[in-house]
C-alpha atoms as a PDB file:
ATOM      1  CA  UNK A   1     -82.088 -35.340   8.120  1.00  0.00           C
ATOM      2  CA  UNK A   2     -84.617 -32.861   7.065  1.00  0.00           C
ATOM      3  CA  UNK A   3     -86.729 -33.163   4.303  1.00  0.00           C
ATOM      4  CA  UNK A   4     -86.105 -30.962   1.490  1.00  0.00           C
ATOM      5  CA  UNK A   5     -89.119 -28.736   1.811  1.00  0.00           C
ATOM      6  CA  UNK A   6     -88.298 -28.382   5.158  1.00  0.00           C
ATOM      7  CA  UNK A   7     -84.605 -27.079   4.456  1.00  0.00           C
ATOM      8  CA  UNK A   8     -86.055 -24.532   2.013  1.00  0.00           C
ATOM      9  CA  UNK A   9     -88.671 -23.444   4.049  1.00  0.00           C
ATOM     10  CA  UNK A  10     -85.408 -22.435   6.704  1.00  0.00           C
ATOM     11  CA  UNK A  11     -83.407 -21.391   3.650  1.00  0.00           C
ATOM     12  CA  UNK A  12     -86.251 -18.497   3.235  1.00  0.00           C
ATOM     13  CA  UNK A  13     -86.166 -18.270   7.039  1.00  0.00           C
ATOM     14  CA  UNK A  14     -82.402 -17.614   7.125  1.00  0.00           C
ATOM     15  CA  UNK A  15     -81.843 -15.233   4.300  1.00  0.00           C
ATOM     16  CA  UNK A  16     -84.001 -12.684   5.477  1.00  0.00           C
ATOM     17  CA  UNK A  17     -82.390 -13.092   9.159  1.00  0.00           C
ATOM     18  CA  UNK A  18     -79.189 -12.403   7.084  1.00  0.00           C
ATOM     19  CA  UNK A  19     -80.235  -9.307   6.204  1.00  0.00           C
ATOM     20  CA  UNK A  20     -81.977 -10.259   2.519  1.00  0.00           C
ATOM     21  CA  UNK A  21     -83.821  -7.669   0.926  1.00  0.00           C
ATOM     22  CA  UNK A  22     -86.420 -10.336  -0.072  1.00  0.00           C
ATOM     23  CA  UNK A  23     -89.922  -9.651   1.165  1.00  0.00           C
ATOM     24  CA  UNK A  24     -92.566 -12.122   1.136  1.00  0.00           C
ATOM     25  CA  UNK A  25     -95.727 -10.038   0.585  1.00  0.00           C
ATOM     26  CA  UNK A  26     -97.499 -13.855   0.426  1.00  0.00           C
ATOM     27  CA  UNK A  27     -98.900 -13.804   3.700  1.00  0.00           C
ATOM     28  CA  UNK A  28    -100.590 -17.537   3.109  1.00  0.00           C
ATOM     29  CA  UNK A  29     -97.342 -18.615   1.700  1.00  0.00           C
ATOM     30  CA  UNK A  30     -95.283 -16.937   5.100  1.00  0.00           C
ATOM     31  CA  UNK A  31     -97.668 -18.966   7.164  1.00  0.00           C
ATOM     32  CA  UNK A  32     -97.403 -22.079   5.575  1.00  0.00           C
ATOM     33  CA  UNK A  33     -93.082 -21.996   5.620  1.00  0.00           C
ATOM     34  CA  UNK A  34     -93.231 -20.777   9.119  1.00  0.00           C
ATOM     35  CA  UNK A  35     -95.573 -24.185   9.577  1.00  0.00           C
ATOM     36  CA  UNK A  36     -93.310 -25.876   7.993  1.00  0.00           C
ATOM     37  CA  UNK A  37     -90.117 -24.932   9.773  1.00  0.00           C
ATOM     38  CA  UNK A  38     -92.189 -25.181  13.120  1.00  0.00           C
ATOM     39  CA  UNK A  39     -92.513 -28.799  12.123  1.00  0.00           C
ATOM     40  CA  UNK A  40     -88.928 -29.454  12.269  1.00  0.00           C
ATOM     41  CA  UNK A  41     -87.454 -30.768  15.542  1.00  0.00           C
ATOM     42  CA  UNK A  42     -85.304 -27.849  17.231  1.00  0.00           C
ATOM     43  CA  UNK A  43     -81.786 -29.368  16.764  1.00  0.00           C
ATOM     44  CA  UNK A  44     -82.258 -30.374  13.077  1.00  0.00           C
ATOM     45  CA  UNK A  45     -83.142 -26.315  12.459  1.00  0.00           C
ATOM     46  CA  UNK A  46     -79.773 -25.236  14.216  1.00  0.00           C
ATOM     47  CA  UNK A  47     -77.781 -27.621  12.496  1.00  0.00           C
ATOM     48  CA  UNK A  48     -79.590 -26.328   9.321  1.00  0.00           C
ATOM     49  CA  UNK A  49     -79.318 -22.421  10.207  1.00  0.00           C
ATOM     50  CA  UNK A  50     -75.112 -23.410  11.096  1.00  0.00           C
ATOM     51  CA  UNK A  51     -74.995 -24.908   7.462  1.00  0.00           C
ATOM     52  CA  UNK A  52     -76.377 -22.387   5.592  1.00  0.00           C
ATOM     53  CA  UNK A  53     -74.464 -19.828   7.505  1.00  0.00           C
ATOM     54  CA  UNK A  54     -71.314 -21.670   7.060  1.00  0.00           C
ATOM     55  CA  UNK A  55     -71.876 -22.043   3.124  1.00  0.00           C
ATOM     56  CA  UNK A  56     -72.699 -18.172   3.310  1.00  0.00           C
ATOM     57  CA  UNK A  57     -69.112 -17.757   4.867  1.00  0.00           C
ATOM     58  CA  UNK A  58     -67.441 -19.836   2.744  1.00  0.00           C
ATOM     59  CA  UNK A  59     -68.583 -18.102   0.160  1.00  0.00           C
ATOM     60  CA  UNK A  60     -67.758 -14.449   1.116  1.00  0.00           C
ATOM     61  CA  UNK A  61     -64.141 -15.858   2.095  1.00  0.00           C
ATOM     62  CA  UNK A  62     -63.502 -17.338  -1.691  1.00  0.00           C
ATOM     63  CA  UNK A  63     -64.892 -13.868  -2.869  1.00  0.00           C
ATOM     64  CA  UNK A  64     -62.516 -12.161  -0.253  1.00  0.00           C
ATOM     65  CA  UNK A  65     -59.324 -14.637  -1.496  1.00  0.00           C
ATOM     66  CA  UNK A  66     -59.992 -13.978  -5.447  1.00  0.00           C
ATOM     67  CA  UNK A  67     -60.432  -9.952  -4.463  1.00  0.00           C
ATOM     68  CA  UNK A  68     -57.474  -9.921  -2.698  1.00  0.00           C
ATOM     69  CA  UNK A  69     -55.423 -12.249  -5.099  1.00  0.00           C
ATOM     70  CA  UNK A  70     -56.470  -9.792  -8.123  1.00  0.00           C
ATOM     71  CA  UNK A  71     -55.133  -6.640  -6.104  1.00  0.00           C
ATOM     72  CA  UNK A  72     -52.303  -8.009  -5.118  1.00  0.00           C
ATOM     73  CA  UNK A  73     -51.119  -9.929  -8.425  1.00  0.00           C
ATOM     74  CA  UNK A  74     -52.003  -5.968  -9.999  1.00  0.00           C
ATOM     75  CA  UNK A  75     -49.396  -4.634  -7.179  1.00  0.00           C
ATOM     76  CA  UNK A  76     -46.816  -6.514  -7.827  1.00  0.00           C
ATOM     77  CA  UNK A  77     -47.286  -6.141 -11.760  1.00  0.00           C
ATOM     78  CA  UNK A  78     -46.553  -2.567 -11.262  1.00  0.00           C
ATOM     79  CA  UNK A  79     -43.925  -3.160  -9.014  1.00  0.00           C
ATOM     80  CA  UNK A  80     -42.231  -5.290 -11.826  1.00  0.00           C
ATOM     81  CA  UNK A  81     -42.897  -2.189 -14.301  1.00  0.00           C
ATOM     82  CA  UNK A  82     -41.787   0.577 -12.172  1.00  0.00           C
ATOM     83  CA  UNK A  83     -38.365  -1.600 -11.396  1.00  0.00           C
ATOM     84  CA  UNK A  84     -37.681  -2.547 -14.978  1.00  0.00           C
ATOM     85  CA  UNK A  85     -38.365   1.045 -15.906  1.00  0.00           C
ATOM     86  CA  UNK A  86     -35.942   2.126 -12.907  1.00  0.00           C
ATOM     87  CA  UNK A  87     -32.765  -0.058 -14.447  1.00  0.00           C
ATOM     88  CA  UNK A  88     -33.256   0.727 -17.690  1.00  0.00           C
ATOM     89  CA  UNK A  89     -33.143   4.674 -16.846  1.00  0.00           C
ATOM     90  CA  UNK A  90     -30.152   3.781 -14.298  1.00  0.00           C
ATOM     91  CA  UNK A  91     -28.206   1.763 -17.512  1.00  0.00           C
ATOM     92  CA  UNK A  92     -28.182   4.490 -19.925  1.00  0.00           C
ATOM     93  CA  UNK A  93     -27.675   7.199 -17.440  1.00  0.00           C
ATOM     94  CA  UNK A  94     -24.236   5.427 -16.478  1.00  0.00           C
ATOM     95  CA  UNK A  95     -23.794   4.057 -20.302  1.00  0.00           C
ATOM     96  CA  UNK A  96     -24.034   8.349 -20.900  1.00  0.00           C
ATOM     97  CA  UNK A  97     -22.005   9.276 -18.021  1.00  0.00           C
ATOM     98  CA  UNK A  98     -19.225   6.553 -19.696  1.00  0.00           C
ATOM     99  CA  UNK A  99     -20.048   8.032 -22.932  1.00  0.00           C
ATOM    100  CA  UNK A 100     -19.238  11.187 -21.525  1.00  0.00           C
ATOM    101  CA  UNK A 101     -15.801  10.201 -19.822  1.00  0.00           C
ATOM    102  CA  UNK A 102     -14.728   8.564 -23.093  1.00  0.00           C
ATOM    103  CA  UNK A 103     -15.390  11.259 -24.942  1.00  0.00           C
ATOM    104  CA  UNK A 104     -13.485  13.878 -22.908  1.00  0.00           C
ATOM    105  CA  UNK A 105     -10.603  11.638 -21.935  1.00  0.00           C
ATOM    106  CA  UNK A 106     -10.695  11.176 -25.839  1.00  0.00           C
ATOM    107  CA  UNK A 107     -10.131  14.598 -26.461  1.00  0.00           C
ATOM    108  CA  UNK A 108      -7.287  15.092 -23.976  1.00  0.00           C
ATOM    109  CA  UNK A 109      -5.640  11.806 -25.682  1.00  0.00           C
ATOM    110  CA  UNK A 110      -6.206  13.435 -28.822  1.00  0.00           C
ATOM    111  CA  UNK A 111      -3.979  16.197 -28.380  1.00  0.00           C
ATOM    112  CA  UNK A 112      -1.184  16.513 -30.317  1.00  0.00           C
ATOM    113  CA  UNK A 113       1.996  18.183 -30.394  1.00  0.00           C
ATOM    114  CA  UNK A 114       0.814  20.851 -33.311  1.00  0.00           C
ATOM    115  CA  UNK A 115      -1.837  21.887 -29.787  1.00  0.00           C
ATOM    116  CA  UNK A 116       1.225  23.373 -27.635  1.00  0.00           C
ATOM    117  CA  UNK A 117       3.627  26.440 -29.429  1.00  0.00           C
ATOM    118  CA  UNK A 118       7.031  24.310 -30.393  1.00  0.00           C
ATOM    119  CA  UNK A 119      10.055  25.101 -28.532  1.00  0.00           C
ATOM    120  CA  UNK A 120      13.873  24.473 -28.790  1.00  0.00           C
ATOM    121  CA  UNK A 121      13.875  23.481 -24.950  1.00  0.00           C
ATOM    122  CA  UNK A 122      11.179  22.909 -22.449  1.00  0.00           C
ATOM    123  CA  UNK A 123      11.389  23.430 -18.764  1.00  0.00           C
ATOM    124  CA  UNK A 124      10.176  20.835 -16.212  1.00  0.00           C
ATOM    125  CA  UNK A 125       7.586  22.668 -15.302  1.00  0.00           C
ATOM    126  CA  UNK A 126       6.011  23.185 -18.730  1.00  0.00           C
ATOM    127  CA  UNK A 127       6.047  19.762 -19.294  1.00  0.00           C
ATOM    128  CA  UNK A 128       4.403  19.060 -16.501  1.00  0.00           C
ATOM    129  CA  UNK A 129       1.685  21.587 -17.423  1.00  0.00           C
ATOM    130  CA  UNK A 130       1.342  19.869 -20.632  1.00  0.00           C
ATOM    131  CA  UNK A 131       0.468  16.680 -18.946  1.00  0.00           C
ATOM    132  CA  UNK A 132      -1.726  18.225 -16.390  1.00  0.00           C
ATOM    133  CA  UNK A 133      -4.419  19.296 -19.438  1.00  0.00           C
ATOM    134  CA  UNK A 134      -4.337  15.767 -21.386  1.00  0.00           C
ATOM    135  CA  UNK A 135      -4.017  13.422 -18.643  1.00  0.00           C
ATOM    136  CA  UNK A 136      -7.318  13.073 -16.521  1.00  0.00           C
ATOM    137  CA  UNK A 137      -7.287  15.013 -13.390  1.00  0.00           C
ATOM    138  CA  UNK A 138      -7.993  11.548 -11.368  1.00  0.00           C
ATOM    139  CA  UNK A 139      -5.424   9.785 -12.851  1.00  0.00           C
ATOM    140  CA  UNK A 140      -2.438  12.579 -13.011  1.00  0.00           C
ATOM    141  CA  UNK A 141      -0.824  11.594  -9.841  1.00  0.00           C
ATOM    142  CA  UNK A 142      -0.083   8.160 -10.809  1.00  0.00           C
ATOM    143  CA  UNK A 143       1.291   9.416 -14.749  1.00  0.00           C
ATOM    144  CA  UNK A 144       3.281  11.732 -12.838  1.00  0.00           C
ATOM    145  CA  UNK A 145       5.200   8.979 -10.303  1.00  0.00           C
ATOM    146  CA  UNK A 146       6.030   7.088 -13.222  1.00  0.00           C
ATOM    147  CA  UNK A 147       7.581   9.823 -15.227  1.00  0.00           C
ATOM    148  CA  UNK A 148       9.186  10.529 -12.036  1.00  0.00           C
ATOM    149  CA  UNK A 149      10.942   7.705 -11.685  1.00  0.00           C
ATOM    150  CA  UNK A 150      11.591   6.347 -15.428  1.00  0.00           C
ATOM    151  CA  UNK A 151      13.197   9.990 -16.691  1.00  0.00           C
ATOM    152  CA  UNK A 152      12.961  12.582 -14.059  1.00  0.00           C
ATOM    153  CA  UNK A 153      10.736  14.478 -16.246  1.00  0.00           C
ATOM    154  CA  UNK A 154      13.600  14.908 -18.682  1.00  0.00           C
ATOM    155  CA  UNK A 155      11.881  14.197 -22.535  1.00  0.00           C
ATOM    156  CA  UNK A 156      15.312  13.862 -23.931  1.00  0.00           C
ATOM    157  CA  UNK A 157      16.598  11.176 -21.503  1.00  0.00           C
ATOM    158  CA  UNK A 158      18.943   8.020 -22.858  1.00  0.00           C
ATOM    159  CA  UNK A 159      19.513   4.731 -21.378  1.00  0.00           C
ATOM    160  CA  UNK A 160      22.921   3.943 -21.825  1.00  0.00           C
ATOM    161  CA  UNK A 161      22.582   0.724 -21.697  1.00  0.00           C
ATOM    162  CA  UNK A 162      19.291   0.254 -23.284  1.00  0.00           C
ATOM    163  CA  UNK A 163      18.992   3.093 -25.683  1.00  0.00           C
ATOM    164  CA  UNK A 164      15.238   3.503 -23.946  1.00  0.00           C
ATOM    165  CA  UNK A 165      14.472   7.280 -24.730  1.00  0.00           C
ATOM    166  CA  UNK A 166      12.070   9.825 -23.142  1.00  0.00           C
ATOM    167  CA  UNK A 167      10.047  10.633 -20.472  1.00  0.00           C
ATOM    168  CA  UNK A 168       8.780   7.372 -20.670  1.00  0.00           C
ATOM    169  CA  UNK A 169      11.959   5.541 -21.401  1.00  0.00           C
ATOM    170  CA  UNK A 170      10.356   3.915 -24.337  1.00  0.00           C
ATOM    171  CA  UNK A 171      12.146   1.095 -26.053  1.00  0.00           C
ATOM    172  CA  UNK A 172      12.835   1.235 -28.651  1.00  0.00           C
ATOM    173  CA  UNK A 173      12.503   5.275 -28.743  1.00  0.00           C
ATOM    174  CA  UNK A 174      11.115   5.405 -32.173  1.00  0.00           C
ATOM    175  CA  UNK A 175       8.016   3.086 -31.282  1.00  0.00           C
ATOM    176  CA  UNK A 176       6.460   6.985 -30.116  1.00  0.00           C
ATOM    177  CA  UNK A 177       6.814   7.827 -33.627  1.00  0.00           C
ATOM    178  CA  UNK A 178       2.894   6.139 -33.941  1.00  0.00           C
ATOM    179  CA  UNK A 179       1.638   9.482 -32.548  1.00  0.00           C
ATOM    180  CA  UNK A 180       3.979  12.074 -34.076  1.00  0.00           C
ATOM    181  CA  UNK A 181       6.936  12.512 -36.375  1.00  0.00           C
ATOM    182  CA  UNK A 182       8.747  14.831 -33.569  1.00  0.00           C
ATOM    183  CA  UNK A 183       8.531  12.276 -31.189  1.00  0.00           C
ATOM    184  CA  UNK A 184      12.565  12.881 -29.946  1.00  0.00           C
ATOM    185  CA  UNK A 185      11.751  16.564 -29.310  1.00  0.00           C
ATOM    186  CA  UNK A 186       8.416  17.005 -28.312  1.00  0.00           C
ATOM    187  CA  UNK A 187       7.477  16.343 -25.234  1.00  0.00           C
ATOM    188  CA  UNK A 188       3.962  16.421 -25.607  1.00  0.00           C
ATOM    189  CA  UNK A 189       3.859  13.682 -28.511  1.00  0.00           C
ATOM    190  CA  UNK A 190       5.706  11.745 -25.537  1.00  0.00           C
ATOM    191  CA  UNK A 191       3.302  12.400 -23.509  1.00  0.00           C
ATOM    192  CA  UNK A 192       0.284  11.385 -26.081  1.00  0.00           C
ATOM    193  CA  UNK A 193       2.389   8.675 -26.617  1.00  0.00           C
ATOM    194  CA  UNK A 194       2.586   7.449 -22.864  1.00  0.00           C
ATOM    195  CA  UNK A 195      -0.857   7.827 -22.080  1.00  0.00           C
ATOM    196  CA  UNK A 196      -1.881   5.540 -24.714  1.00  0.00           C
ATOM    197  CA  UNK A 197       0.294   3.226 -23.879  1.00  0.00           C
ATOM    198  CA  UNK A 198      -0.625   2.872 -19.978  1.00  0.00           C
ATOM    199  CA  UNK A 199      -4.728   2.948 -21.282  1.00  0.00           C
ATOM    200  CA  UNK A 200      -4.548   0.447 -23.634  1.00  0.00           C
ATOM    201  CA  UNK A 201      -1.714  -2.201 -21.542  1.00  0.00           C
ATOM    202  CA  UNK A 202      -3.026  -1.866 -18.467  1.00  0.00           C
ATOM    203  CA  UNK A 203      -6.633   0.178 -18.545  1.00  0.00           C
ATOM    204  CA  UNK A 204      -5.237   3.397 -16.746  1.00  0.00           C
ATOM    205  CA  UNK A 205      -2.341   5.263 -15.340  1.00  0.00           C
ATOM    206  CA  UNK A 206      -2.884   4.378 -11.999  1.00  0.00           C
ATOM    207  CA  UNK A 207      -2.943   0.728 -12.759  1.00  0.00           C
ATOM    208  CA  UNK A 208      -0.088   1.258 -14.324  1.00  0.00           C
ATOM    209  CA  UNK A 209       1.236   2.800 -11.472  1.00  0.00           C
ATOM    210  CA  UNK A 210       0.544  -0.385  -9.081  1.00  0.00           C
ATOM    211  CA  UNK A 211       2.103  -2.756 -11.627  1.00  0.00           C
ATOM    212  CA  UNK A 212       5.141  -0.159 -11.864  1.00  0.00           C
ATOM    213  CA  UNK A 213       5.340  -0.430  -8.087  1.00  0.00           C
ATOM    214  CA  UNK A 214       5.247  -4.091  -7.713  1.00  0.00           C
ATOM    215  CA  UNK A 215       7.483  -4.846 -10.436  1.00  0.00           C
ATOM    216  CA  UNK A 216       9.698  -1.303 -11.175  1.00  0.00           C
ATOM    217  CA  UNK A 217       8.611  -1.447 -14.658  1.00  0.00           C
ATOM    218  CA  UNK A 218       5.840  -1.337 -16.254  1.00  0.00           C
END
């Protein structure tokens, strides 16, 4: 092994063949290492110069790691931000958009029969135009089957054998009287009234609609 002079005389040696901005202005003292490392066998000074290098290596690959560690732990921390900033703006956009649905399928609910001129008789078809502006455009089709086929669109229909009354057929009749007083001659508290009923039993008219279909009542 070489001595340890001898290892720092090629130390000095190797750094400024590395490119070292070091400069020995010593010219007694860069005789006396170069005397030195000239008194080191051949093989022992490569195996010395392949150490050193190898250390140097080493060294500028753990700086490399840690450098590239630190950007990319940084990358992904503002990957995590932008992303939980992303959901939260995607939540309340749809929490306002269902705010926003509520609120207008509240105020078609909310109608009531003082909204529509009172009448001795209503037609079919102006019936059907007062269901058309409380019931939700999306979900008209299906309120409209099931008037279809529980009264024909006739407000003032009776079950004989039932008693069920109104476009709906409710039974008993007077349970519409929870949404207006006129309920057996109005057809649009029937219509407040029905609407209610298929939300809040089975979330929506057109879920009403596929129990009605499976079961022929709903």
């Amino acid at each position: 092994m070489a001595s340890a002079t001898a290892v720092t005389a090629v130390g000095s040696v190797v750094g400024v063949a590395s490119g070292s901005t070091a400069q020995i202005n010593d010219a007694e003292t860069t005789a006396a290492d170069s005397t030195l490392l000239a008194d080191i066998p051949a093989g022992q000074q490569a195996e010395v110069q392949t150490a050193s290098l190898t250390q140097q290596a080493d060294t500028q690959a753990i700086a490399a790691d840690a450098s590239a560690k630190k950007v990319a732990e940084e990358s992904a921390r503002k990957a995590a931000a932008q992303t939980a900033i992303d959901k939260k703006e995607a939540a309340e956009k749809a929490a306002q958009d269902a705010k926003e649905r509520a609120e207008a399928k509240a105020a078609k609910a909310s109608r009531s029969s003082s909204s529509f001129p009172v009448q001795s008789s209503y037609t079919i078809a102006q019936i059907q135009a007062m269901a058309q502006s409380m019931v939700p455009s999306g979900q008209y089709q299906c309120f409209s089957n099931i008037v279809d086929h529980e009264s024909s669109w006739n407000y003032q229909a009776v079950n004989a054998s039932s008693g069920a009354y109104g476009l709906f057929q409710a039974l008993p009749g007077s349970k519409m009287s929870s949404v207006g007083s006129d309920w057996q001659t109005n057809p649009a508290t029937q219509i407040k009234w029905g609407l209610n009923y298929m939300d809040s039993r089975y979330g929506s008219p057109c879920e009403a609609w596929t129990f009605w279909q499976a079961n022929h009542w709903y």
